[in-house]
Protein backbone atom coordinates (compact mmCIF):
# COMPACT_ATOMS: atom_id res chain seq x y z
CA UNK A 1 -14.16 -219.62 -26.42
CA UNK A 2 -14.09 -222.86 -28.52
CA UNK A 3 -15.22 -224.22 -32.02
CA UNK A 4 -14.85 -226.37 -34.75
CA UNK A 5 -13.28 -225.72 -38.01
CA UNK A 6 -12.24 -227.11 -41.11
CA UNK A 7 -9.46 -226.15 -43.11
CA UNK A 8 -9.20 -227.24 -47.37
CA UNK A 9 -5.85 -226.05 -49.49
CA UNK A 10 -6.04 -228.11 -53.26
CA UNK A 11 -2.40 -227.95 -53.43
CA UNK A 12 -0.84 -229.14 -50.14
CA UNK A 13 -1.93 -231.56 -47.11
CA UNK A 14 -1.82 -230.27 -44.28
CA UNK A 15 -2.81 -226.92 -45.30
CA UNK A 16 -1.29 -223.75 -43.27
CA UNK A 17 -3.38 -221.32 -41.60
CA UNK A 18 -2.43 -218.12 -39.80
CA UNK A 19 -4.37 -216.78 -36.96
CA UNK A 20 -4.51 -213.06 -36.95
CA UNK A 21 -5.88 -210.91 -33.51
CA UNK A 22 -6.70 -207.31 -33.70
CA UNK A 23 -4.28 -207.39 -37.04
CA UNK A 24 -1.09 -209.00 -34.99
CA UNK A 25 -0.14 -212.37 -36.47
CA UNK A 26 -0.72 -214.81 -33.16
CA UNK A 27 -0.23 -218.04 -34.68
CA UNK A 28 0.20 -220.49 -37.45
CA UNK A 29 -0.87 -223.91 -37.59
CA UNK A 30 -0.34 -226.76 -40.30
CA UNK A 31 -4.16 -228.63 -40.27
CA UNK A 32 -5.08 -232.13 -42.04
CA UNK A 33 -8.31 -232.16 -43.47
CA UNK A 34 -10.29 -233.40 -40.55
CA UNK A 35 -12.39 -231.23 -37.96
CA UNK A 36 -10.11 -228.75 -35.77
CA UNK A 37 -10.67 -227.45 -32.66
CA UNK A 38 -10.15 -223.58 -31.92
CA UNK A 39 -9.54 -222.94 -28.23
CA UNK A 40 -8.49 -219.09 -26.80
CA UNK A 41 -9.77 -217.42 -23.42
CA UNK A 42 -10.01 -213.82 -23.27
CA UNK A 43 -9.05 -211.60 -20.37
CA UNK A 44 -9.93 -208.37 -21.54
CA UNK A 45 -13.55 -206.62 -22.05
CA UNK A 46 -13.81 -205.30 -25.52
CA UNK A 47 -14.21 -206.13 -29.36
CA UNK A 48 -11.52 -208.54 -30.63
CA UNK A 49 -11.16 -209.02 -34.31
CA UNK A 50 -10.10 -212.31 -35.12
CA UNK A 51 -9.22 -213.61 -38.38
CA UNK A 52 -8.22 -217.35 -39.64
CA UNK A 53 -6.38 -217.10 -42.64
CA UNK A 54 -5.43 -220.25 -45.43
CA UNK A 55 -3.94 -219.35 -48.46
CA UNK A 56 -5.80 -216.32 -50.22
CA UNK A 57 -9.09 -217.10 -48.21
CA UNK A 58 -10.23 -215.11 -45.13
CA UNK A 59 -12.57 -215.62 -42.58
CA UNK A 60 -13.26 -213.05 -40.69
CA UNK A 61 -15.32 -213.25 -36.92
CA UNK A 62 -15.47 -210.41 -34.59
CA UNK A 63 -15.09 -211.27 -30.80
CA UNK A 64 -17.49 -209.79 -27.95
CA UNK A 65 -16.10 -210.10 -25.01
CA UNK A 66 -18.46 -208.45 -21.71
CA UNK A 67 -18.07 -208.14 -18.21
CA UNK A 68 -18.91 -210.92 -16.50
CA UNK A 69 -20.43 -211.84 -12.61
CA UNK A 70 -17.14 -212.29 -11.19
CA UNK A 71 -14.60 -209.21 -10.53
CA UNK A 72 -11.41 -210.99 -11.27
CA UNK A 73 -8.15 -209.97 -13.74
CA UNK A 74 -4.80 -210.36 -14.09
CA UNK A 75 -2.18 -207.78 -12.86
CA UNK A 76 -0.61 -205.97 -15.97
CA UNK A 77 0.11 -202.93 -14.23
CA UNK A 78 4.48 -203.06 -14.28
CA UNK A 79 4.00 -206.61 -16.45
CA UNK A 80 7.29 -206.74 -18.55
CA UNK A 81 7.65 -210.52 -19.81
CA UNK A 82 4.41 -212.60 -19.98
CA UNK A 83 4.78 -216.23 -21.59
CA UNK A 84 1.86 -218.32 -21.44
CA UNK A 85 1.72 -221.89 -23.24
CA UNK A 86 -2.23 -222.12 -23.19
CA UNK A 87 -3.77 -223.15 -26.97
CA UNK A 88 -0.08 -223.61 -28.26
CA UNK A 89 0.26 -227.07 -30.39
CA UNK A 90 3.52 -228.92 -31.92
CA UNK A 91 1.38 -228.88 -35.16
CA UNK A 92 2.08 -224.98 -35.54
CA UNK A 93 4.39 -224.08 -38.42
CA UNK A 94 6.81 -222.33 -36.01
CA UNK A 95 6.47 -224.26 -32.54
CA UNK A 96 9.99 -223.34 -31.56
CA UNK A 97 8.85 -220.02 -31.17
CA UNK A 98 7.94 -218.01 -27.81
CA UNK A 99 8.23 -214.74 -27.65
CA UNK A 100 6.97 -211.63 -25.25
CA UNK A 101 7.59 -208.03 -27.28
CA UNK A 102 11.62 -208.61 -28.01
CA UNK A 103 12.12 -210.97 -25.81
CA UNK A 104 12.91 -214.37 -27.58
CA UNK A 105 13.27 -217.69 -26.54
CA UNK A 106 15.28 -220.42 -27.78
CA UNK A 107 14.52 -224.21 -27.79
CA UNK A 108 16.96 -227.12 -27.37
CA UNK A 109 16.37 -230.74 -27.59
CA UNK A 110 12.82 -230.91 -29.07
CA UNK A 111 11.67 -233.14 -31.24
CA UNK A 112 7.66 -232.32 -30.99
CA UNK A 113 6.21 -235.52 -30.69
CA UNK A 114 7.25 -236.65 -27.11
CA UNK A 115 7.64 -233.27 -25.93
CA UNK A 116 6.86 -229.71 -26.71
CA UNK A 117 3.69 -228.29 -26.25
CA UNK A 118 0.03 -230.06 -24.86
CA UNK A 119 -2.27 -227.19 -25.27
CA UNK A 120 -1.73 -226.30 -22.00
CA UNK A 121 1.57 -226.39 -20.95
CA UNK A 122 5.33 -226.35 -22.74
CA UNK A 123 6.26 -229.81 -22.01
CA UNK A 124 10.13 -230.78 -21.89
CA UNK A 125 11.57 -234.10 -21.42
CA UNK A 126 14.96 -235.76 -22.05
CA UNK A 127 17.13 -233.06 -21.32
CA UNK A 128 15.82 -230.39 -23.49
CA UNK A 129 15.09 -227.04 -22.32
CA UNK A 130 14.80 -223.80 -23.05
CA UNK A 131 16.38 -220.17 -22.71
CA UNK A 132 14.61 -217.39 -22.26
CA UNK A 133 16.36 -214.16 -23.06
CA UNK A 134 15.42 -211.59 -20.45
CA UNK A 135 17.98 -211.10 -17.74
CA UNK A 136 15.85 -209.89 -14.43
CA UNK A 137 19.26 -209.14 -12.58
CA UNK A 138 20.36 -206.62 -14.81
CA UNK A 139 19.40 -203.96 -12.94
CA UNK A 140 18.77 -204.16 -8.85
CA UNK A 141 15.51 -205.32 -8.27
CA UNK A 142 15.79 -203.56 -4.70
CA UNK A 143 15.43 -200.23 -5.92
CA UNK A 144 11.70 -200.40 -7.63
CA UNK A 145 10.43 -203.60 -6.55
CA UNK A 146 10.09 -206.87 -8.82
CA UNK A 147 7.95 -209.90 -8.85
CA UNK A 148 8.95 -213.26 -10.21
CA UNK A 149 6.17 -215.65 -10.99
CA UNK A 150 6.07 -219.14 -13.27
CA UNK A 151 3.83 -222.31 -13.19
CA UNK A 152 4.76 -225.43 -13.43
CA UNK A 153 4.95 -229.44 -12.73
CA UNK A 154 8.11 -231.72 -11.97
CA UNK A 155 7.43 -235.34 -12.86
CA UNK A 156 10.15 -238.75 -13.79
CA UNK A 157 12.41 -236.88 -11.37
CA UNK A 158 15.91 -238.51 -11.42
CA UNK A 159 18.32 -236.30 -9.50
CA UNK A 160 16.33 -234.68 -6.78
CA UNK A 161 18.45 -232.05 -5.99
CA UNK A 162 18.65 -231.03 -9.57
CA UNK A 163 17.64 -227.95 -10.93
CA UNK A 164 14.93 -226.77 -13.68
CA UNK A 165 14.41 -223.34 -13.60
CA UNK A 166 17.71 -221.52 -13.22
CA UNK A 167 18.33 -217.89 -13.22
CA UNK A 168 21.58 -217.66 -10.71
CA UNK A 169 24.69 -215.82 -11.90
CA UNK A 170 27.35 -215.61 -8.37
CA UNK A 171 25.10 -216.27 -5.67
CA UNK A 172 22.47 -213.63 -6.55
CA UNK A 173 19.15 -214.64 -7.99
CA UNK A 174 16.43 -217.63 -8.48
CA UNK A 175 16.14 -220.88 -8.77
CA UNK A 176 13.66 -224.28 -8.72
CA UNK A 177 15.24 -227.38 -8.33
CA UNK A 178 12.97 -230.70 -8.25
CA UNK A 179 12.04 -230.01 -4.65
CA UNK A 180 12.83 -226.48 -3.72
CA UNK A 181 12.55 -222.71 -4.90
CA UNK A 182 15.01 -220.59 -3.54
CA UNK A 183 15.93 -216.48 -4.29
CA UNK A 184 18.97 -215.08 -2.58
CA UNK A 185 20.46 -211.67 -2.25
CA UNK A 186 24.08 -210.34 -2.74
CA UNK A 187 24.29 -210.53 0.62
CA UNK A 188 22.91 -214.26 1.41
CA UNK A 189 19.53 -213.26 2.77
CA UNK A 190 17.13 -216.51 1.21
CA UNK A 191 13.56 -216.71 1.26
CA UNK A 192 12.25 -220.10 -0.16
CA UNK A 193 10.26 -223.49 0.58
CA UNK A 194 10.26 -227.32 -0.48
CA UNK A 195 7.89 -228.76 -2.31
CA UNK A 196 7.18 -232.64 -3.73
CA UNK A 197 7.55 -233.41 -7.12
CA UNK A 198 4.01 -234.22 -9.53
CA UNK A 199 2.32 -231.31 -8.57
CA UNK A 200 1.10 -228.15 -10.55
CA UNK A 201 2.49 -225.44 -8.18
CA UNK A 202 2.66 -221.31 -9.17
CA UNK A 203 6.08 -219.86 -7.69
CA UNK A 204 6.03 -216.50 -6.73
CA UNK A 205 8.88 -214.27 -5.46
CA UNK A 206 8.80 -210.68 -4.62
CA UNK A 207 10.64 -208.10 -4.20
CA UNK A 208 9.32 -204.99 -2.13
CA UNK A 209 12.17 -201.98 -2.40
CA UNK A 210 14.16 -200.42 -0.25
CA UNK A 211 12.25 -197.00 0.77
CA UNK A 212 9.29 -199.66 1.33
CA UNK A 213 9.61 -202.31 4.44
CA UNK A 214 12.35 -204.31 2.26
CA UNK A 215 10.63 -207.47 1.96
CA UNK A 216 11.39 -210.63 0.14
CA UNK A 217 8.52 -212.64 0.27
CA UNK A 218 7.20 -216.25 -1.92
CA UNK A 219 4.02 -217.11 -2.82
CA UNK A 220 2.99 -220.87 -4.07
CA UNK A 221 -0.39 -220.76 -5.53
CA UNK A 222 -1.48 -217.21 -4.58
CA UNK A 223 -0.64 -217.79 -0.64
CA UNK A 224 1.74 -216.55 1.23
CA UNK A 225 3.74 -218.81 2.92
CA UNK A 226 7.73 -217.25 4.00
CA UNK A 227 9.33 -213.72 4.24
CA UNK A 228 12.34 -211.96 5.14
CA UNK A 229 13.74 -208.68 5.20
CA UNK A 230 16.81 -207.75 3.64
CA UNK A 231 19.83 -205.11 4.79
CA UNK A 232 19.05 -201.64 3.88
CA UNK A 233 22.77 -201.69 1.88
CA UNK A 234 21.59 -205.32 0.19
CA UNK A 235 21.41 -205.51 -3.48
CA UNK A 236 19.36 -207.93 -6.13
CA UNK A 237 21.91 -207.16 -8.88
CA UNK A 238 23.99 -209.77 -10.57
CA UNK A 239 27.67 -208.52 -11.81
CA UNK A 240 27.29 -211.11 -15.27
CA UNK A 241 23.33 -211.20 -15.10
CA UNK A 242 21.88 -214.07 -16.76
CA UNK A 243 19.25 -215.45 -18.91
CA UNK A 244 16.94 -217.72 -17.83
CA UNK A 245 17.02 -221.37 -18.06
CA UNK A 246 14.42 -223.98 -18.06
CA UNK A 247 15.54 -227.32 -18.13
CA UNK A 248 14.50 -230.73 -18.29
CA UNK A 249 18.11 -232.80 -17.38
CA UNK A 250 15.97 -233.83 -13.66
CA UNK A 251 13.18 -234.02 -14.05
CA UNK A 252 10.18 -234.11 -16.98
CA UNK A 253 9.09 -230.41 -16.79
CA UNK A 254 5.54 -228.87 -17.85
CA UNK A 255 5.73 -225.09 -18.03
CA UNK A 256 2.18 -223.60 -17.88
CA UNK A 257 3.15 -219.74 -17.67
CA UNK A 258 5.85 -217.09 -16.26
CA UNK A 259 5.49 -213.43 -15.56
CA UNK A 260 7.96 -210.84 -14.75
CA UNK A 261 7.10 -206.99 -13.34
CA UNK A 262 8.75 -204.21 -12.14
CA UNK A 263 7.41 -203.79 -8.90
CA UNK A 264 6.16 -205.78 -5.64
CA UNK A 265 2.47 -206.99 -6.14
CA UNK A 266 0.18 -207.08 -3.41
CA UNK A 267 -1.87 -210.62 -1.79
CA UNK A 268 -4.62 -209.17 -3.77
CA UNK A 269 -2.73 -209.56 -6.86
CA UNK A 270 -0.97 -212.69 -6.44
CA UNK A 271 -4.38 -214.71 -5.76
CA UNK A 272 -6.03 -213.02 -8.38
CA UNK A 273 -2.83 -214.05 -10.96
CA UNK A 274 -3.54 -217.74 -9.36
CA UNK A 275 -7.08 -217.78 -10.38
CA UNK A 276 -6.63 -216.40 -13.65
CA UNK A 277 -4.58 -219.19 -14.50
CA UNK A 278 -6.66 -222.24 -13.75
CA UNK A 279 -7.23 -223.90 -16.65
CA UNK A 280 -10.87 -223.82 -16.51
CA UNK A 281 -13.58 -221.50 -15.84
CA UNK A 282 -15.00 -223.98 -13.08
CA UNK A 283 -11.91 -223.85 -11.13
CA UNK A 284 -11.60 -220.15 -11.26
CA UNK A 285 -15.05 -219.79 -10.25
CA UNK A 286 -15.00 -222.24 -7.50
CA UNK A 287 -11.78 -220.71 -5.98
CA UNK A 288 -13.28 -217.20 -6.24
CA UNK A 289 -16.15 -217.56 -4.57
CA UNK A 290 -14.81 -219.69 -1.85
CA UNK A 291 -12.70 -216.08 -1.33
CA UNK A 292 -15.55 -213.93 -0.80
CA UNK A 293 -15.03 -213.44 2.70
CA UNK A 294 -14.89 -209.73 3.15
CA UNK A 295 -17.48 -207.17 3.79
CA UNK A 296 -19.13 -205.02 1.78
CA UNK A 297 -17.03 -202.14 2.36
CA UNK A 298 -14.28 -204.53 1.47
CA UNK A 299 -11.91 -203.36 4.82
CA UNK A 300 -12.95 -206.27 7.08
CA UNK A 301 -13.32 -209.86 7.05
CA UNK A 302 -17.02 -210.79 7.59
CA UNK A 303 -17.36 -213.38 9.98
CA UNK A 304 -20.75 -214.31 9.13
CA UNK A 305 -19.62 -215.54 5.31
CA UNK A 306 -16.83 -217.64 7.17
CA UNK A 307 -19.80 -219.51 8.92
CA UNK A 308 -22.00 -219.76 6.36
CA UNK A 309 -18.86 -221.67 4.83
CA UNK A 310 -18.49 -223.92 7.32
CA UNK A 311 -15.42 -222.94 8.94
CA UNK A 312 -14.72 -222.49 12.49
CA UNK A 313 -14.07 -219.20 13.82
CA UNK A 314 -12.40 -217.84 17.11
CA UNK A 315 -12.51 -213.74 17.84
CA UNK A 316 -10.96 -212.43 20.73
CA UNK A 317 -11.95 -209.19 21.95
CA UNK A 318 -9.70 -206.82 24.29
CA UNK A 319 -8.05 -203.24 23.82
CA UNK A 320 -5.01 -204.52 21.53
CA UNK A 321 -3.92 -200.53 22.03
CA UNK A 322 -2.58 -200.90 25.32
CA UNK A 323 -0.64 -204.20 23.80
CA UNK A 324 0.87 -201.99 21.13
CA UNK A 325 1.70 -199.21 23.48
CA UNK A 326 3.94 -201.63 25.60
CA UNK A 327 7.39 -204.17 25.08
CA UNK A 328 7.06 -205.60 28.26
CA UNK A 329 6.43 -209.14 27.20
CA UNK A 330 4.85 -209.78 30.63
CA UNK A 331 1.95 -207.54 30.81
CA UNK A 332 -1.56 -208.55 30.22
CA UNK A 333 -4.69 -207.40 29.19
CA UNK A 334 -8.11 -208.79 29.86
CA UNK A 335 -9.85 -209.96 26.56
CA UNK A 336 -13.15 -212.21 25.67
CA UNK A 337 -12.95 -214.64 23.79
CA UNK A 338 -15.99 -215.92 21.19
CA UNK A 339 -15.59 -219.40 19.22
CA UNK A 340 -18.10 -220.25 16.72
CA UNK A 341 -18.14 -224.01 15.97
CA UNK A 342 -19.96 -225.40 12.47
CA UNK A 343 -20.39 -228.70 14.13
CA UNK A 344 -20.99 -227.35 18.03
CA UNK A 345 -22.93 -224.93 20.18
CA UNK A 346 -20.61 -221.42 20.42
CA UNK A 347 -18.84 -220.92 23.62
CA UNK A 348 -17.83 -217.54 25.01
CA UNK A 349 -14.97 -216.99 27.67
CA UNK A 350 -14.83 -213.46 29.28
CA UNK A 351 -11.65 -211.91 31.37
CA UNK A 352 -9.13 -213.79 30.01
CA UNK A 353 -5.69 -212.38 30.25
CA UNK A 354 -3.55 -212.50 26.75
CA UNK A 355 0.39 -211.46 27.10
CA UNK A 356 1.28 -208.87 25.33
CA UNK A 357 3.69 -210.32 22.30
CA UNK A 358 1.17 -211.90 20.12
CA UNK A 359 1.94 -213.05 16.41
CA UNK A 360 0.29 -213.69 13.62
CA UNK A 361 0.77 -217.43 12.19
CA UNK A 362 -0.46 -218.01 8.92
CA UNK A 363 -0.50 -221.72 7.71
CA UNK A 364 -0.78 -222.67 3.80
CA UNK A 365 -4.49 -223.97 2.98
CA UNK A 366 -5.14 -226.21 0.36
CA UNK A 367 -7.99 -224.23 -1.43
CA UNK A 368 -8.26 -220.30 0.02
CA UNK A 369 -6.54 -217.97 1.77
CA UNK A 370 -5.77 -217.66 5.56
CA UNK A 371 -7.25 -214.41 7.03
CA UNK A 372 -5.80 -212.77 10.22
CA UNK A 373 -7.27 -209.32 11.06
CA UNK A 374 -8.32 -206.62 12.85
CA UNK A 375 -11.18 -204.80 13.52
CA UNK A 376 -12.69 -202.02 15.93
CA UNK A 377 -15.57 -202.99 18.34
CA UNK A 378 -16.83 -200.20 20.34
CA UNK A 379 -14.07 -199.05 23.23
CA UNK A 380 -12.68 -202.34 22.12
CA UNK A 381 -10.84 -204.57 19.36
CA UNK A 382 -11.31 -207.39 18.03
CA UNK A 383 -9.02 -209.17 16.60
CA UNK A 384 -10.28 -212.88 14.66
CA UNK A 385 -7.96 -215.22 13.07
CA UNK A 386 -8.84 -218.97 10.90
């Protein structure tokens, strides 16, 4: 939602006006006497009464926010810090505040004119930074499950192995340097990836627990892209846990949002999360429908959407049973074969022998998800991967 305003105090310039949701102070900005912009996206269907106060006037607007076409929301379910720069301004009476519940943050090095925030994104630059007090280590994240997630762009990077988001106490923990996120357990298992500097990437790290398949798994903008299992007597629990850090002593640093929960989230939940956060309702839109690839029952992917998408699509059909009922990596099975082509005729190839150790690779695409799955034909499977 956006509009225009104008705010008018007789006794000061720039005259200070609160922002008030649902009767919870949200904000406080200092406004000259020229046209303002109000910007705020909601999330959540309901009535939302919003207030904009300046001095001893009111005005008073109620909010209706409806359903709309497309089936898409954040995870809150196990959501225990959320920080989120979006419609946050330097010209706010209190800009060094940032704050989730009790959890605080506190700013260093700001002078909120060069840096600080855009509207869209915290913004730090000549070695300030900030420290967030939640420590996620203070209690195993092994035993329930826990998902680390934060947004943001490296830019003006001048040490490239140095580090911006830091939340490693003894070996145990997360961090982002310039190029590279990286989580590691108590007992060394890592899970991370490299990435290049100027881009807007969403870091995700989770944590699946123990009684579960004891996963460790990273995300970068809602897809999946490395794994690895951890020992059964491995811990995520730092002896001195520690805050964490955000820094801008690298690298320029734009920090669009963080989330912490309590527990693993699914693929499901990660994209979603990533399509919440664009920062406009075209790119959410576009990204969500270029995911509507399932069925309507919602179990299978359909192949005919894939086509009508233009992507190419290759389905092999055999009895992946007698596969699964085997480890004898040299024994075969006769399968067929179907490739559909969006530039070429199709082309089917029938008795084909596949080995029995077969993997699923998934590579990271730039726009949507990569599907691998399977599905029962008949006396047969099929089994269809992009």
């Amino acid at each position: 939602m956006k509009f225009d305003f104008v705010a008018y105090d007789p006794t000061t310039t720039p005259a200070t006006v609160g922002v008030w949701r649902d009767g919870i102070h949200t904000q406080t900005v200092s406004v000259p006497r020229t046209t303002q912009v109000y910007t705020n996206r909601f999330l959540e269907q309901g009535d939302v009464a919003m207030v904009l106060k300046c001095g001893t006037t009111e005005y008073k607007l109620n909010v209706k926010v409806t359903e709309s076409g497309i089936d898409l929301s954040e995870a809150t379910a196990g959501l225990v810090l959320k920080l989120t720069a979006a419609g946050r301004s330097n010209a706010e009476s209190e800009p060094a505040e940032w704050r989730y519940n009790d959890v605080q943050t506190a700013f260093e090095g700001f002078d909120w004119q060069s840096n600080g925030w855009t509207g869209d994104a915290l913004k730090l630059t000549n070695g300030a930074n900030v420290e967030i007090g939640y420590k996620p280590f203070g209690n195993d994240a092994t035993t329930t499950g826990a998902t680390y997630e934060m947004e943001l762009t490296c830019t003006n990077v001048t040490d490239r192995r140095g580090t911006v988001v830091d939340c490693m106490a003894g070996g145990v923990g997360f961090r982002l340097t310039t190029q590279e996120a990286l989580m590691r357990t108590g007992a060394g298992s890592e899970v991370g990836t490299k990435f290049a500097s100027g881009m807007t990437l969403k870091i995700a790290f989770v944590v699946q627990e123990k009684k579960a398949a004891r996963l460790m798994t990273l995300y970068v903008n809602g897809i999946l892209c490395g794994a690895k299992q951890y020992a059964s007597t491995d811990s995520l629990l730092q002896a001195e846990p520690t805050n964490i850090r955000i820094t801008s002593e690298s690298a320029d640093v734009e920090v669009r949002n963080l989330r912490i929960y309590n527990r693993a989230l699914g693929d499901d939940e990660e994209l979603a999360n990533y399509m919440v956060d664009r920062p406009t309702s075209d790119e959410m839109v576009f990204l969500f429908e270029k995911n509507q690839v399932m069925d309507d029952e919602g179990t299978d992917v359909d192949i005919d959407k894939l086509r009508a998408m233009g992507k190419s699509v290759m389905r092999i059909v055999g009895d992946v049973n007698l596969v699964n009922q085997t480890n004898n990596k040299k024994f075969e099975v006769p399968v067929d074969i179907y490739f559909y082509s969006p530039t070429a005729r199709s082309m089917t190839s029938s008795s084909t022998s596949a080995v029995c150790a077969y993997r699923e690779h998934h590579r990271r695409p730039t726009r949507e998800r990569t599907t691998a799955y399977t599905s029962q034909e008949r006396a047969s499977t099929a089994r269809s991967c992009m």
